[in-house]
C-alpha atoms as a PDB file:
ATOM      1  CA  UNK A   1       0.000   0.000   0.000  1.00  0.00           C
ATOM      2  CA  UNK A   2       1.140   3.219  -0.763  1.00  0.00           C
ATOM      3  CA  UNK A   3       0.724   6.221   1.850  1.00  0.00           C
ATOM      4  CA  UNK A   4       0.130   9.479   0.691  1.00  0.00           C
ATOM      5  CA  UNK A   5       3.508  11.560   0.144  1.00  0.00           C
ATOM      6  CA  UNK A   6       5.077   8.085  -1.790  1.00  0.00           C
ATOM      7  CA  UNK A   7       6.672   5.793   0.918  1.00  0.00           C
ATOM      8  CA  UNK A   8       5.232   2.793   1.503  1.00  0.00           C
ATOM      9  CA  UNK A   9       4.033   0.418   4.314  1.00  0.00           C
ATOM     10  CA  UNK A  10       3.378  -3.372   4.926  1.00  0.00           C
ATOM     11  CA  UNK A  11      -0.241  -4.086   5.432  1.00  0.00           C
ATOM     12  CA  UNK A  12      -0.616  -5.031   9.078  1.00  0.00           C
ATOM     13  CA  UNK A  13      -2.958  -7.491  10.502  1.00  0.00           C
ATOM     14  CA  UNK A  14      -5.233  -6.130  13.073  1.00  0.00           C
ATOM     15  CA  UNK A  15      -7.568  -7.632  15.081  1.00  0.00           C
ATOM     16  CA  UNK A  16      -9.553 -11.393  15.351  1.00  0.00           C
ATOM     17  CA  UNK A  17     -10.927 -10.676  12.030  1.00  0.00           C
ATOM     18  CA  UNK A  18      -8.157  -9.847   9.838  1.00  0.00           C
ATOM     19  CA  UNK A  19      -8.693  -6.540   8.513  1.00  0.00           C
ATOM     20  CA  UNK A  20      -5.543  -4.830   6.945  1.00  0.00           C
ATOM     21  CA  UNK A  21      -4.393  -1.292   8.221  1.00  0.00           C
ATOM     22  CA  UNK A  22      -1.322   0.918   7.053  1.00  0.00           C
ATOM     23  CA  UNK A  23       0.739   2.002   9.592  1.00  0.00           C
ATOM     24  CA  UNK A  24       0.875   6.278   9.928  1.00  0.00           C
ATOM     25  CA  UNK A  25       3.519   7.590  11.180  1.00  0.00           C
ATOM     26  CA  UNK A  26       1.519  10.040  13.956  1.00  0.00           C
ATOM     27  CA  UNK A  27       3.893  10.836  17.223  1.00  0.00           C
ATOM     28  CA  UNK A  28       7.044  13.337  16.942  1.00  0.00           C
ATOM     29  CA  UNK A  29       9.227  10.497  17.794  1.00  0.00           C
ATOM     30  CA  UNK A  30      12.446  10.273  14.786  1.00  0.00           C
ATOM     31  CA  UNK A  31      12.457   7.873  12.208  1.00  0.00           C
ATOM     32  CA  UNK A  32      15.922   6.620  12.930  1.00  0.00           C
ATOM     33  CA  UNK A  33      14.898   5.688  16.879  1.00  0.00           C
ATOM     34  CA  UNK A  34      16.673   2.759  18.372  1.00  0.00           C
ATOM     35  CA  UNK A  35      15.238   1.209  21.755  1.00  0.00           C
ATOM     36  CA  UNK A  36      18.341   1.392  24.502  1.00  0.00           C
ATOM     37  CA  UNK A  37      20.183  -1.366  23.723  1.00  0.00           C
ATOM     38  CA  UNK A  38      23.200  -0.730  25.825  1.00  0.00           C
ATOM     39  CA  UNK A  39      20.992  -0.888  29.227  1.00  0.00           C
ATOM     40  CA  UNK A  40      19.001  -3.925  27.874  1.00  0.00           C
ATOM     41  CA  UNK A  41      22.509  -5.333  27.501  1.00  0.00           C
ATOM     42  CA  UNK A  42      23.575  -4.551  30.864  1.00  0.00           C
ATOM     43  CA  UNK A  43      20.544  -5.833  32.750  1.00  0.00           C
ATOM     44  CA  UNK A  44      20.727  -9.267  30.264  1.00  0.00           C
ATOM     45  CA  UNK A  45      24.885  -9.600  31.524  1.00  0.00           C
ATOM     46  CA  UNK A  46      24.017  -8.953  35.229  1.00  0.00           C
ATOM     47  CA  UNK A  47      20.283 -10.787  35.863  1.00  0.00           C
ATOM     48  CA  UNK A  48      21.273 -14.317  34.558  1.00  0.00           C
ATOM     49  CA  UNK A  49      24.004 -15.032  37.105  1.00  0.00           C
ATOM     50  CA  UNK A  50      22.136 -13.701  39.874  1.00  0.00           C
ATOM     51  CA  UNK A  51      19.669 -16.099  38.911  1.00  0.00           C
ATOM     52  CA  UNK A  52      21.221 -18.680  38.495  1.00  0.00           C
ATOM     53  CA  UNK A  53      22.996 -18.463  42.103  1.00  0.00           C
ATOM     54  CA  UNK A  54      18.964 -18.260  43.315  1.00  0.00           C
ATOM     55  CA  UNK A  55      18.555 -21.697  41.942  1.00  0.00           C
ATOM     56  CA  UNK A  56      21.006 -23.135  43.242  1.00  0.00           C
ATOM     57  CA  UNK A  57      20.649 -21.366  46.276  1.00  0.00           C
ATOM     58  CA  UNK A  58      17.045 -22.605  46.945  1.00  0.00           C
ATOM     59  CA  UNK A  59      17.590 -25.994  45.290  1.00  0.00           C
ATOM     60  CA  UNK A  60      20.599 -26.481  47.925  1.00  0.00           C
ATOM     61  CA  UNK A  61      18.151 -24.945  50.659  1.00  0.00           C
ATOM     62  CA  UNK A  62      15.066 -27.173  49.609  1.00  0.00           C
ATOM     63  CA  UNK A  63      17.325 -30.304  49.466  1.00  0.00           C
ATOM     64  CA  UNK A  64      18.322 -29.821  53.093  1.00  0.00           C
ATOM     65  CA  UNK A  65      14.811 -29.105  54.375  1.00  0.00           C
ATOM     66  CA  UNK A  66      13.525 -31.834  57.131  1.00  0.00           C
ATOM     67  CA  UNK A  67       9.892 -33.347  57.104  1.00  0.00           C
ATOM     68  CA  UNK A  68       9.275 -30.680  59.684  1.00  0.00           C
ATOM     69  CA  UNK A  69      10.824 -27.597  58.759  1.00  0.00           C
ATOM     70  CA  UNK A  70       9.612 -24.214  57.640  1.00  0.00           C
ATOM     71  CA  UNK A  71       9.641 -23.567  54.773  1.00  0.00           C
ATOM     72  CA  UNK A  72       8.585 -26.958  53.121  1.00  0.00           C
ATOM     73  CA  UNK A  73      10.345 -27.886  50.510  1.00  0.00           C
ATOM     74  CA  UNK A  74       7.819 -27.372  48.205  1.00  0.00           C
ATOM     75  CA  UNK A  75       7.957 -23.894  47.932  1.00  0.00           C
ATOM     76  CA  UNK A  76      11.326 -23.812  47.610  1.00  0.00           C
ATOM     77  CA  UNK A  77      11.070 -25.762  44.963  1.00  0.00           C
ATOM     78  CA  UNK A  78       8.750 -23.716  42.775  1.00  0.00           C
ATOM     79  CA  UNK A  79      11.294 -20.776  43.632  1.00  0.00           C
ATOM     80  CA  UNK A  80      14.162 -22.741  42.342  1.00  0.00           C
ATOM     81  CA  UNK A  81      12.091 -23.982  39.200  1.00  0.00           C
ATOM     82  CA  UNK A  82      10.818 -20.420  38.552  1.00  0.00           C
ATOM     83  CA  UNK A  83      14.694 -18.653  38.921  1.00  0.00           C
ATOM     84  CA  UNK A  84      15.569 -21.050  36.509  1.00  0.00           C
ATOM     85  CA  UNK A  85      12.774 -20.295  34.139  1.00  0.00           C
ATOM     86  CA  UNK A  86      14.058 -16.734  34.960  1.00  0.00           C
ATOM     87  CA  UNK A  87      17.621 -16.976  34.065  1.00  0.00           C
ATOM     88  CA  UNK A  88      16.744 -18.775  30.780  1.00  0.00           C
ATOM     89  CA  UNK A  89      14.581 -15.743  29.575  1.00  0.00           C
ATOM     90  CA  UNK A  90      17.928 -13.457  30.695  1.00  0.00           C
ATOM     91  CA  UNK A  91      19.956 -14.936  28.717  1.00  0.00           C
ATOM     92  CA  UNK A  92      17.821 -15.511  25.716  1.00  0.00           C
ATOM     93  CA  UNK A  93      17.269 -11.872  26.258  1.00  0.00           C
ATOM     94  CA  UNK A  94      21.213 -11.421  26.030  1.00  0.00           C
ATOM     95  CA  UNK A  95      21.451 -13.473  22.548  1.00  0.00           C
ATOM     96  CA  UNK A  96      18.726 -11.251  21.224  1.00  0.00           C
ATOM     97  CA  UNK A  97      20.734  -8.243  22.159  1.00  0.00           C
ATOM     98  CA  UNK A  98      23.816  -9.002  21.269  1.00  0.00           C
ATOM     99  CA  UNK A  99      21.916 -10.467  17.458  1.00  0.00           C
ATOM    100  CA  UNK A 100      20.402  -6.434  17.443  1.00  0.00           C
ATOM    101  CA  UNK A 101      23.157  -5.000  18.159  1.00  0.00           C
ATOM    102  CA  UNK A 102      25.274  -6.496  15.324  1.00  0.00           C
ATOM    103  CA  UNK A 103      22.525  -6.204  12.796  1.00  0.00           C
ATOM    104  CA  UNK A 104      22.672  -2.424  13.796  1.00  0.00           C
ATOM    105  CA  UNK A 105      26.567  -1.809  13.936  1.00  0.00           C
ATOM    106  CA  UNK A 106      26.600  -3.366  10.245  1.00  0.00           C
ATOM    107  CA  UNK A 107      23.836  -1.146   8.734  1.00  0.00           C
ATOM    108  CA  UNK A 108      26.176   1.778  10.458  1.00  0.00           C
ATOM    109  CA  UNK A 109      29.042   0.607   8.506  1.00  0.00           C
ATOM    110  CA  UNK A 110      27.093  -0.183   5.067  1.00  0.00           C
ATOM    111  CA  UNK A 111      25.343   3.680   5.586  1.00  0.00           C
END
């Protein structure tokens, strides 16, 4: 589809019913914006350590837990299960950084 002033624009899928829309540029943000992928970076190299020391941290506490000890070690369990969970999504996070970051340091060079 072609917007008016001669650039044009994927039709985009909208909805349960699957009209097509063009996307309008509207807001004053610039065309060239870039989300911050230095702090994303950051945040994806510090969280999946610290996550990772959680799991092992509860694992180790739930293994130790006695038959009448509080906390069970059932909920330490879920904790442990869900750091992990959490470090995996960190450091997926990280590879999908580190991919946009390349893809954007070669269209840099190529410009």
């Amino acid at each position: 589809m072609v917007i008016p002033g001669g650039s044009s624009a994927p039709p985009v899928r909208s909805g349960a019913t699957g009209r097509r829309s063009v996307r309008v540029r509207t807001g004053s943000e610039p065309t060239t914006a870039r989300s911050p992928l230095g702090l994303r970076m950051a945040l994806s190299a510090v969280f999946p350590p610290l996550f990772a020391a959680a799991t092992a941290g509860l694992a180790v506490w739930a293994a130790h837990q006695g038959p009448g000890d509080s906390p069970n070690r059932g909920p330490l369990t879920v904790l442990a299960v869900i750091c992990g969970g959490l470090t995996s999504a960190a450091a997926a996070d990280l590879m999908v950084v580190r991919t946009r970051r390349r893809q954007h340091e070669r269209a840099d060079a190529s410009a």
